[in-house]
Protein backbone atom coordinates (compact mmCIF):
# COMPACT_ATOMS: atom_id res chain seq x y z
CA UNK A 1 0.00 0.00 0.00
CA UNK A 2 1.54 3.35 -1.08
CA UNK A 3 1.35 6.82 0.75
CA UNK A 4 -1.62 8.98 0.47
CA UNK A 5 -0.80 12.60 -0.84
CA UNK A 6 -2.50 15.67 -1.35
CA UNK A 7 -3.54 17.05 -4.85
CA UNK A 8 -4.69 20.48 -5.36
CA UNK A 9 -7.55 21.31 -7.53
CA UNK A 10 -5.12 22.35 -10.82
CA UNK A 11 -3.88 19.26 -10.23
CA UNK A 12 -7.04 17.07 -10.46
CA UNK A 13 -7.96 19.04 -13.74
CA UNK A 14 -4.35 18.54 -15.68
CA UNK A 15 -4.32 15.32 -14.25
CA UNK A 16 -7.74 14.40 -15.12
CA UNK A 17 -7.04 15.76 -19.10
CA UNK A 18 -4.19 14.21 -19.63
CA UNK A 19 -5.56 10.55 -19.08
CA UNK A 20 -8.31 11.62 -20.53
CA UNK A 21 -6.08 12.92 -23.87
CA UNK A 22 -7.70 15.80 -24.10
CA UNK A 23 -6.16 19.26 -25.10
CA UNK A 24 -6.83 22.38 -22.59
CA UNK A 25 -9.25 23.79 -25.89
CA UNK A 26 -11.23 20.46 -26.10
CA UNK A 27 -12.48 20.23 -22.20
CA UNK A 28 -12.60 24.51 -22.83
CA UNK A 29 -15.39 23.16 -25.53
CA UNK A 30 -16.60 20.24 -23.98
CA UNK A 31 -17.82 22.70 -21.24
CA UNK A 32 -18.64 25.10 -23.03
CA UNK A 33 -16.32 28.07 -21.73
CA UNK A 34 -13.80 30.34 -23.15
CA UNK A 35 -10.22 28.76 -23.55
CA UNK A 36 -8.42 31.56 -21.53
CA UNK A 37 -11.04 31.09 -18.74
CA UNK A 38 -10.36 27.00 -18.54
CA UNK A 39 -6.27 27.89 -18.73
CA UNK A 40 -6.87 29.96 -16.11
CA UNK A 41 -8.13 27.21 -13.34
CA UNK A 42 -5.50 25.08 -14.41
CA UNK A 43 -2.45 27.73 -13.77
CA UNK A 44 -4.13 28.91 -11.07
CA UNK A 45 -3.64 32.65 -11.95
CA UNK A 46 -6.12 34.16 -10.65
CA UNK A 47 -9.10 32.37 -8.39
CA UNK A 48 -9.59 28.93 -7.01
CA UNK A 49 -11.44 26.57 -9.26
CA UNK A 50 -13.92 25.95 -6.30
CA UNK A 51 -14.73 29.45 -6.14
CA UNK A 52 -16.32 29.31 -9.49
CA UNK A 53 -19.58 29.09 -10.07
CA UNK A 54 -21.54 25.61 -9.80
CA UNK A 55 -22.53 25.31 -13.38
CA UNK A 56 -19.23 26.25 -14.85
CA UNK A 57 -17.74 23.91 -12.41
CA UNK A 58 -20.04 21.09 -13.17
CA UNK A 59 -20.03 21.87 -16.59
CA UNK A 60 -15.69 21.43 -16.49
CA UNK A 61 -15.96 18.67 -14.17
CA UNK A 62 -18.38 16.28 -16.47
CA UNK A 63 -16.50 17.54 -19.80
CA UNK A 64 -13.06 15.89 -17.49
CA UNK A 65 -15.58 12.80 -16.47
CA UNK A 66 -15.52 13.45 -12.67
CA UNK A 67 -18.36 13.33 -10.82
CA UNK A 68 -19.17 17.18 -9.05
CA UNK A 69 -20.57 15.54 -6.20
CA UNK A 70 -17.31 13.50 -5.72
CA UNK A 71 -15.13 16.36 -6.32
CA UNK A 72 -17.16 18.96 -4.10
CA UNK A 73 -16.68 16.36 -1.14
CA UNK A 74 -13.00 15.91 -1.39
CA UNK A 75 -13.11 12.77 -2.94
CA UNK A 76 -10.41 13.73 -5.70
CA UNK A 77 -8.29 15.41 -3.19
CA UNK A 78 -6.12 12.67 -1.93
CA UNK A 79 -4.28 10.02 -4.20
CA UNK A 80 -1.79 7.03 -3.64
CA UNK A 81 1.82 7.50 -4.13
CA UNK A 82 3.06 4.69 -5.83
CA UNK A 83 5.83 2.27 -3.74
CA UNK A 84 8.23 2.69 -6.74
CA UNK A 85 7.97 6.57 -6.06
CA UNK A 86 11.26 8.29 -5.21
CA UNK A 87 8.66 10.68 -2.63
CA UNK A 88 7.88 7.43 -1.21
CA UNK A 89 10.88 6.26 -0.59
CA UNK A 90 11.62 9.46 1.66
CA UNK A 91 8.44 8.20 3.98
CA UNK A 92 9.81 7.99 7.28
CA UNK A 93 12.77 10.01 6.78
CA UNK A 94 10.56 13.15 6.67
């Protein structure tokens, strides 16, 4: 069993698009919102992605396949670090 770590919200979305193989524009489509504004969660320039409103959130959110629900309770937030990890390696020695 690997180490639990914290993810922040930007990194839930990249993470989330990039398994998904989706470009920044195509989710930015998918949900219906301007490019800039979608780059914008995602570098985190600017406000929190959570602060946004619930339909733009939900409407990123489904176009990345994660449930809003899920996400709004934290379920996202946390992920195992894999053994082979050089972070996990360092556990204990922190």
């Amino acid at each position: 069993m690997g180490w639990q770590v914290f993810v922040p919200e930007r990194g839930i979305l990249i993470g989330q698009r990039e398994k998904l193989g989706l470009t920044q524009e195509e989710v930015a489509k998918k949900a219906g919102i301007k490019l800039e504004q979608y780059q914008m969660y995602e570098s985190h320039d600017g406000r929190e992605f959570s602060s946004t409103s619930f339909c733009i959130a939900s409407a990123v959110l489904t176009a990345l396949e994660l449930d809003p629900t899920a996400f709004a309770k934290g379920d996202y937030a946390f992920e195992e670090l894999p053994v082979d990890d050089p972070l996990y390696k360092l556990q204990g020695k922190i």
